[in-house]
N, C-alpha and C. Protein backbone atom coordinates (compact mmCIF):
# COMPACT_ATOMS: atom_id res chain seq x y z
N UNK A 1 0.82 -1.19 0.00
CA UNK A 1 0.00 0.00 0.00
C UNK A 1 0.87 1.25 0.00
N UNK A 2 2.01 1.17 1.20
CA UNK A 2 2.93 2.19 0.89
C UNK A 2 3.47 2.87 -0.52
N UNK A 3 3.50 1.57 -1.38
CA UNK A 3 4.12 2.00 -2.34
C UNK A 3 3.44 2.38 -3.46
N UNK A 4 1.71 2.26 -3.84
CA UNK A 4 1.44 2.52 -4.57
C UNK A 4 0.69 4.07 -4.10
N UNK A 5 0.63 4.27 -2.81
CA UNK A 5 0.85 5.57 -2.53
C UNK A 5 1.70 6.79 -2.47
N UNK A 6 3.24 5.89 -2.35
CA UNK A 6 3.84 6.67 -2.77
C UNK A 6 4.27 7.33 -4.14
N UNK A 7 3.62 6.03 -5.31
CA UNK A 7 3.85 6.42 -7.09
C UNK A 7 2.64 7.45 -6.83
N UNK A 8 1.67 6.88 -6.47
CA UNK A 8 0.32 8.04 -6.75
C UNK A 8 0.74 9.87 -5.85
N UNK A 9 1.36 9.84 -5.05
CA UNK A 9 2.40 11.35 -4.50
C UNK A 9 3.47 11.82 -5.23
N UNK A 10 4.01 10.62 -6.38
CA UNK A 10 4.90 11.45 -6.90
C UNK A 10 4.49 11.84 -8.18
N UNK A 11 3.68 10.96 -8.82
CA UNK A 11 3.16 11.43 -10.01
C UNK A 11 2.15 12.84 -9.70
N UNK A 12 1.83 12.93 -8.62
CA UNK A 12 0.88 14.17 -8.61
C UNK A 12 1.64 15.85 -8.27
N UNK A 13 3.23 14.98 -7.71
CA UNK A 13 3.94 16.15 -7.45
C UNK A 13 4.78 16.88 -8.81
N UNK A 14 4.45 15.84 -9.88
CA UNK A 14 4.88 16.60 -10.93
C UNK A 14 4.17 17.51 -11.59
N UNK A 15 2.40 17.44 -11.35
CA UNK A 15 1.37 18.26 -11.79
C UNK A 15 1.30 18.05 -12.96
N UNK A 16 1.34 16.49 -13.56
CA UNK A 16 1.11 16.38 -15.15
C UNK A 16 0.66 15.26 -14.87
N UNK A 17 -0.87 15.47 -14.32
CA UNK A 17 -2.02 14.31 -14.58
C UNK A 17 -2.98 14.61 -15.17
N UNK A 18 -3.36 14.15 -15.71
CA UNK A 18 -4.84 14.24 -16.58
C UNK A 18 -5.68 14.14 -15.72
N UNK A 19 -7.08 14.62 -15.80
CA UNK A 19 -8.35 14.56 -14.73
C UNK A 19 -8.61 13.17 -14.74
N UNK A 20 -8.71 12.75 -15.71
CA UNK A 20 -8.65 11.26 -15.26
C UNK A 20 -7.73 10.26 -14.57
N UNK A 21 -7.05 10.50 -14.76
CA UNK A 21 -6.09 10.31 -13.84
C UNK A 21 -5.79 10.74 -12.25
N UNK A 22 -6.20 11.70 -12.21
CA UNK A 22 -6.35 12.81 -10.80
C UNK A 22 -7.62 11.41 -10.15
N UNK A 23 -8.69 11.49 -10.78
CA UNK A 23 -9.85 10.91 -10.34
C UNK A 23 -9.53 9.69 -9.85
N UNK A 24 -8.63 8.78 -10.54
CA UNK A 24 -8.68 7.28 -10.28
C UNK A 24 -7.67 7.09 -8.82
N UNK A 25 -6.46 8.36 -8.80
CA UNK A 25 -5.69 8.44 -8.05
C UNK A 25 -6.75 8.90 -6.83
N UNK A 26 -7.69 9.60 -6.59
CA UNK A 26 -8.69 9.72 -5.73
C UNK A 26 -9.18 8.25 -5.19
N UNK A 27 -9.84 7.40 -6.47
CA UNK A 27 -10.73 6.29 -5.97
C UNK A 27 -9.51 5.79 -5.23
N UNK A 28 -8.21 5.58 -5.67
CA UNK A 28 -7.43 4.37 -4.93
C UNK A 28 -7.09 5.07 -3.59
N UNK A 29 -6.87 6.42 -3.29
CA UNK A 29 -6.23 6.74 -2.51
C UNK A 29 -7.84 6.65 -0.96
N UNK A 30 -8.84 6.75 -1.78
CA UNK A 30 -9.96 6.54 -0.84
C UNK A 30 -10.00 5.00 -0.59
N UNK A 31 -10.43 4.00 -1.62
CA UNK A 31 -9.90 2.42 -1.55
C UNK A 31 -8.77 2.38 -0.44
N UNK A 32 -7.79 2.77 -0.25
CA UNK A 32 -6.55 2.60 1.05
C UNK A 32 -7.18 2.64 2.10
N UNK A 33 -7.71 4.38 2.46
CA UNK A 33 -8.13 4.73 3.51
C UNK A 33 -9.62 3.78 4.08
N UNK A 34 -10.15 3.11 3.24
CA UNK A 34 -10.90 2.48 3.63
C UNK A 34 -10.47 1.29 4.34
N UNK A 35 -9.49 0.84 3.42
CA UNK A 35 -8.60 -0.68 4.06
C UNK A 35 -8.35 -0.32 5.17
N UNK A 36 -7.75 1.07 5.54
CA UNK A 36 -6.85 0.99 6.60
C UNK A 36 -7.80 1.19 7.97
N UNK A 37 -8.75 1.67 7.47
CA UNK A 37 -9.79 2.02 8.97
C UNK A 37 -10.45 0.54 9.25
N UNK A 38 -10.57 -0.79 7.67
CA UNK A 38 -10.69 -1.45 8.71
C UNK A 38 -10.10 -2.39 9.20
N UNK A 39 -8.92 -2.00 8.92
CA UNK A 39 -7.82 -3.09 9.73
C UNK A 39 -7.43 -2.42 10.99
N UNK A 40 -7.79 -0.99 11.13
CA UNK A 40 -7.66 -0.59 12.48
C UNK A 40 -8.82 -1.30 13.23
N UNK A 41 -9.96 -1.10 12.99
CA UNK A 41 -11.42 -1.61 13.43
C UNK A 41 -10.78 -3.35 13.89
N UNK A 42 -10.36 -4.17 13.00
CA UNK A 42 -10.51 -5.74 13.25
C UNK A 42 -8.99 -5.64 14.53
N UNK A 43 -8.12 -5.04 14.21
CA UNK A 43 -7.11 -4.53 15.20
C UNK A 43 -7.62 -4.53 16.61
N UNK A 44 -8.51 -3.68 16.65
CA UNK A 44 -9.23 -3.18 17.87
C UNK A 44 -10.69 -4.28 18.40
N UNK A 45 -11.07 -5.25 17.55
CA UNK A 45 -11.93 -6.27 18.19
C UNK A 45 -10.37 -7.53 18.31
N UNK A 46 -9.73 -7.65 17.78
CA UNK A 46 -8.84 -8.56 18.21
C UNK A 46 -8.04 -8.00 19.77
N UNK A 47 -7.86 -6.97 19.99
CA UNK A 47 -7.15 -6.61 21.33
C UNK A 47 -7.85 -6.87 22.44
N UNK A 48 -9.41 -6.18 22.24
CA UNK A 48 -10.17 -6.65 23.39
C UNK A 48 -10.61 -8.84 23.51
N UNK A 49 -10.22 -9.51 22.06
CA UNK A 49 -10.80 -10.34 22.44
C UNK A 49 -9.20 -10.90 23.16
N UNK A 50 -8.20 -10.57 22.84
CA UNK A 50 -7.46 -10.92 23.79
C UNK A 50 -7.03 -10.80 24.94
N UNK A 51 -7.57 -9.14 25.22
CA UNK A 51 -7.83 -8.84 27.11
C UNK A 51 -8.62 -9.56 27.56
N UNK A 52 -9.78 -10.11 26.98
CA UNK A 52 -10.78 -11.24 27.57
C UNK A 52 -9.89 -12.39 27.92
N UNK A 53 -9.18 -13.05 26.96
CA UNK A 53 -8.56 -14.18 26.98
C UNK A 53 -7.46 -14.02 27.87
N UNK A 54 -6.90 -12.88 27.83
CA UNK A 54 -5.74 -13.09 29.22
C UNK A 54 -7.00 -12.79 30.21
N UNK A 55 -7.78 -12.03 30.74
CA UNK A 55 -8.63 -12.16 32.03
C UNK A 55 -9.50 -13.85 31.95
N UNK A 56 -9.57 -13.88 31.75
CA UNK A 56 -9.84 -15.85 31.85
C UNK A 56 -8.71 -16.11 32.03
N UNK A 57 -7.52 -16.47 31.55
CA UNK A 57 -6.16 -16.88 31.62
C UNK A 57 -6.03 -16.89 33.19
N UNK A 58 -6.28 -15.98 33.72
CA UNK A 58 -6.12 -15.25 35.01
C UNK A 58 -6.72 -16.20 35.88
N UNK A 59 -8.04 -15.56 35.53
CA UNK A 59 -9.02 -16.54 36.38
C UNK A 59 -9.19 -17.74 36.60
N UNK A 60 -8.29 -18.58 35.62
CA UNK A 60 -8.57 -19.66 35.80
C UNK A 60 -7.14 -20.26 36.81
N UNK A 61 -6.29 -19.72 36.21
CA UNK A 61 -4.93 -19.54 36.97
C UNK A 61 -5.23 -19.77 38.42
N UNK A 62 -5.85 -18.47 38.77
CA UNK A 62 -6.10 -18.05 40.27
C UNK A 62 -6.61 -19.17 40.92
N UNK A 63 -5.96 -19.64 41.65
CA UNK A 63 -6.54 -20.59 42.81
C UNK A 63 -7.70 -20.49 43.74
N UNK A 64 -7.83 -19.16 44.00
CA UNK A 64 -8.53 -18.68 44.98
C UNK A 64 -9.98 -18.31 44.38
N UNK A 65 -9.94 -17.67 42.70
CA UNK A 65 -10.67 -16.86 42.07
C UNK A 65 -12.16 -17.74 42.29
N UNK A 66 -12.10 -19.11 42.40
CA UNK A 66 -13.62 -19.66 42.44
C UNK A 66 -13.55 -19.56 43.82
N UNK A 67 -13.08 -19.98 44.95
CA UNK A 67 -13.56 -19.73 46.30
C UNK A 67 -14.13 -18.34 46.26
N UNK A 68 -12.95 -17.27 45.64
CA UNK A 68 -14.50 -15.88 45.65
C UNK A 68 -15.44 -15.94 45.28
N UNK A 69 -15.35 -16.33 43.70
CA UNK A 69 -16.74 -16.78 43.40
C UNK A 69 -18.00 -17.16 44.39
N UNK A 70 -17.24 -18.06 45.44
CA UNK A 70 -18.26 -19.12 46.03
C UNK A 70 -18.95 -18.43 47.07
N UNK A 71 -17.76 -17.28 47.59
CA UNK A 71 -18.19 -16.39 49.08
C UNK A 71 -19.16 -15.10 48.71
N UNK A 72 -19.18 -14.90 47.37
CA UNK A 72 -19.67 -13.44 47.06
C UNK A 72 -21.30 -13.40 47.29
């Protein structure tokens, strides 16, 4: 992705694109930004499902954690 962002920044820094060209360099450069919000998004359900999984990890670990259970 880096890199076809970076051809699409340099070809635009020469200011010899055609509108069509301008345009398609739009769709892809929006196409990225889409990828990238949702690999932030699946990023961010994978972190919490692994704070879950270390807090179970924990809990189950804990020796004591079901006797609380049992007293609460």
């Amino acid at each position: 992705m880096s890199a076809l962002l970076q051809d699409i920044s340099a070809q635009l820094s020469t200011g010899k694109m055609t509108p069509e060209a301008q345009k398609a360099a739009g769709k892809v450069t929006q196409q990225v930004s889409r990828l990238l919000q949702d690999l932030a998004g699946i990023g961010r359900e994978m972190h919490l499902k692994h704070q879950s999984d270390i807090e179970n990890m924990k809990n189950s670990w804990d020796p004591f954690a079901e006797e609380a259970l049992t007293n609460d």
